[in-house]
Protein backbone atom coordinates (compact mmCIF):
# COMPACT_ATOMS: atom_id res chain seq x y z
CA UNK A 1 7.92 -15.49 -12.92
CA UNK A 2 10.71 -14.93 -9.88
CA UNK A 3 7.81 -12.00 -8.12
CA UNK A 4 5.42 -14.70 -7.94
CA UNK A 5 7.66 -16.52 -5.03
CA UNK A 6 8.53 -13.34 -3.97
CA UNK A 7 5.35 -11.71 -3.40
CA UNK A 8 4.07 -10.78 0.58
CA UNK A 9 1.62 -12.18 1.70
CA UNK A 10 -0.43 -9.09 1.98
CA UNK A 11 -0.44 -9.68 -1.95
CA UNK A 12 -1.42 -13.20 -1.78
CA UNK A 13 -4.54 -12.62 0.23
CA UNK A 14 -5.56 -10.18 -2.22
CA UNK A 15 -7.56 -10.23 -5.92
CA UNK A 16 -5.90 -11.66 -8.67
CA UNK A 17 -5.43 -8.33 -10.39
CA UNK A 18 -3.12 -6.63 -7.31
CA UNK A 19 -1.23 -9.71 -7.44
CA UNK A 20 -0.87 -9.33 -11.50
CA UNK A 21 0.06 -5.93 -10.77
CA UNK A 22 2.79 -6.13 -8.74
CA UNK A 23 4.37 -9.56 -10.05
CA UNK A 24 4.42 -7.22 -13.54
CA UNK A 25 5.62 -4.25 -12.02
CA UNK A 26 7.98 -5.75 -10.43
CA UNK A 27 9.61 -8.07 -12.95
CA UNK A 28 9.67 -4.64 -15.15
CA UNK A 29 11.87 -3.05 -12.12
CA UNK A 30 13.99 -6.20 -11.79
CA UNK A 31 15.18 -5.99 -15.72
CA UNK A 32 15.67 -2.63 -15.45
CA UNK A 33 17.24 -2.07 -11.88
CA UNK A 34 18.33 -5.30 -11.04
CA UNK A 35 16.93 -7.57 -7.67
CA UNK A 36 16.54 -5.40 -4.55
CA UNK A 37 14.40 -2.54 -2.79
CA UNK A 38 13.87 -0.42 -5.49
CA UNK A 39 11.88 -3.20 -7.39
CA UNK A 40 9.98 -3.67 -4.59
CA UNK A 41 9.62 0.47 -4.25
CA UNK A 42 8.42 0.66 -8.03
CA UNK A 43 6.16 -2.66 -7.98
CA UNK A 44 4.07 -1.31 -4.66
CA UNK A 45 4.18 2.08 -6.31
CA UNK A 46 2.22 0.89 -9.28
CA UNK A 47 -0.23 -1.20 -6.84
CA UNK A 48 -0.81 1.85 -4.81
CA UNK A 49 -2.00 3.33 -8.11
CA UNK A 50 -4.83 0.60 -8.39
CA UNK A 51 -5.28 -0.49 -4.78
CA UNK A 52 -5.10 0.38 -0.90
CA UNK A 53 -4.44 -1.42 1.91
CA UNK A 54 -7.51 -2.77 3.50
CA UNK A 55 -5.90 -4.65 7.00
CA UNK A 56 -4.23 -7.26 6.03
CA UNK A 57 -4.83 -7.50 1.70
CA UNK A 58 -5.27 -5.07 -0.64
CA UNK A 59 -8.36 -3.90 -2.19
CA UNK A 60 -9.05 -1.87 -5.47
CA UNK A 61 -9.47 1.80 -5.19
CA UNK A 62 -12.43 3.70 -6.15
CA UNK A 63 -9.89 6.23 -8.54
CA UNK A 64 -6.92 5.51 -10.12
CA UNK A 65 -3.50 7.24 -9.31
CA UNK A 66 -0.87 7.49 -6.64
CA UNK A 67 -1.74 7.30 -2.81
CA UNK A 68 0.59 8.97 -1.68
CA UNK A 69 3.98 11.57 -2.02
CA UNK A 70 6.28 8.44 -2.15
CA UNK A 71 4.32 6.61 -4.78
CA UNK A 72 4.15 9.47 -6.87
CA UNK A 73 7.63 9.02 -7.13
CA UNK A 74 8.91 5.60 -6.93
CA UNK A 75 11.97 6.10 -8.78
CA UNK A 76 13.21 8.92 -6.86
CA UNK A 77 16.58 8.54 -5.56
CA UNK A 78 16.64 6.95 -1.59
CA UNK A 79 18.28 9.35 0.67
CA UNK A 80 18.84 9.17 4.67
CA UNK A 81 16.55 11.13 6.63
CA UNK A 82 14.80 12.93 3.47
CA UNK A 83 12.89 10.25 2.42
CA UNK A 84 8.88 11.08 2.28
CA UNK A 85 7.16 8.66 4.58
CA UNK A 86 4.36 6.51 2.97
CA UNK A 87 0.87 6.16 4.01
CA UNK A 88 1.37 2.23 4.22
CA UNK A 89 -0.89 1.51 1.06
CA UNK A 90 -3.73 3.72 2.81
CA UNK A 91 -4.89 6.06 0.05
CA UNK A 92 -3.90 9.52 1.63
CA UNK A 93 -5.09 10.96 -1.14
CA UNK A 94 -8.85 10.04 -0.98
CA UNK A 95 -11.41 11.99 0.41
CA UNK A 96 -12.35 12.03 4.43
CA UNK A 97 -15.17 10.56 3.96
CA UNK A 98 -13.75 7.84 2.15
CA UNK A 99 -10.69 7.08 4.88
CA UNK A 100 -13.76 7.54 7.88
CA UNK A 101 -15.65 5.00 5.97
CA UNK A 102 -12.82 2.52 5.87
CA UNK A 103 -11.81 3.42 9.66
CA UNK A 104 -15.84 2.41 10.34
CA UNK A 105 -15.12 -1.03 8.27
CA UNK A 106 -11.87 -1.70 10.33
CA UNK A 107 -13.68 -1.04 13.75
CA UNK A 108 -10.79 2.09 13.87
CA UNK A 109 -12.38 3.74 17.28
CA UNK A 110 -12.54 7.05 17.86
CA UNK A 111 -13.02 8.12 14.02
CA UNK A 112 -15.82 10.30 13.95
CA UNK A 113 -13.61 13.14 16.04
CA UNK A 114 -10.06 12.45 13.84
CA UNK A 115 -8.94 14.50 11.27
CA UNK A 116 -8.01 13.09 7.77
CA UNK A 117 -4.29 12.66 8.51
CA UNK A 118 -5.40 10.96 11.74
CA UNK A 119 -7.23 8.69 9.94
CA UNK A 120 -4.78 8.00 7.76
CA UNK A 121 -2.40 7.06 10.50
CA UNK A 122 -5.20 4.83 12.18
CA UNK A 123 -5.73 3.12 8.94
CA UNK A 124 -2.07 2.49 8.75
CA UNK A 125 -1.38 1.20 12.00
CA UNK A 126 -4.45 -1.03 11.64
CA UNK A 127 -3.43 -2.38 8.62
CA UNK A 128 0.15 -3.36 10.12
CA UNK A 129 -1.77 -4.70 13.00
CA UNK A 130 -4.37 -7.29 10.92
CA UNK A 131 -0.74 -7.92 8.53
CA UNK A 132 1.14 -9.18 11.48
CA UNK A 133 -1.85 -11.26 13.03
CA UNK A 134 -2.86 -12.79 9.69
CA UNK A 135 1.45 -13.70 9.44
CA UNK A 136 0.55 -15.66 12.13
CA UNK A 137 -2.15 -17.87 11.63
């Protein structure tokens, strides 16, 4: 399968089903769009509908379905400047509670006085933070 070498490593790191997920998803994309970005936008898409980022892998959500505006719509055409930004495979749309308790898991300071879309950036950054350290070990 050509997504299998092609897969990040935030996909490698993580359960056998994610990886399933996107390599399918993405192959899908590839027959019908051809190799480039939007494979990749419609493979994560279909991950984010399973899974959320967790640091540096990707961990299965407690609901099914989209985790954000942009994965709702993964087909949508790209355009400059109108593009809706993504949550970074947080799930923006689960509950406070739920982002708070992932914040606690990450060691995310300062969560108890953040509101949810403050959490959601935390998460975010924190994820792109554990990504880029685990790149380099």
């Amino acid at each position: 399968m050509p997504a299998r070498e092609k897969m990040p490593s935030t996909l490698r790191r993580s359960p056998k089903k994610a990886q399933d997920t996107w390599v399918k998803a993405h192959d899908s994309a590839v027959d019908t769009y051809g190799e480039g970005e939007r494979a990749h936008r419609v493979a994560y898409a279909a991950l984010k509908h399973e899974f959320e980022k967790v640091g540096d892998h990707w961990a299965p959500k407690g609901r099914k379905g989209p985790s954000d505006k942009q994965a709702s719509n993964p087909r949508a055409p790209k355009q400059r400047g109108g593009d809706e930004p993504t949550a970074g495979g947080v799930d923006a749309n689960a509950s406070k509670q739920h982002l708070y308790e992932r914040a606690r898991q990450l060691g995310v300071r300062g969560r108890s006085s953040m509101s949810k879309q403050q959490l959601v950036d935390a998460l975010r950054k924190e994820s792109r933070s554990r990504t880029r350290q685990a790149r380099k070990s």
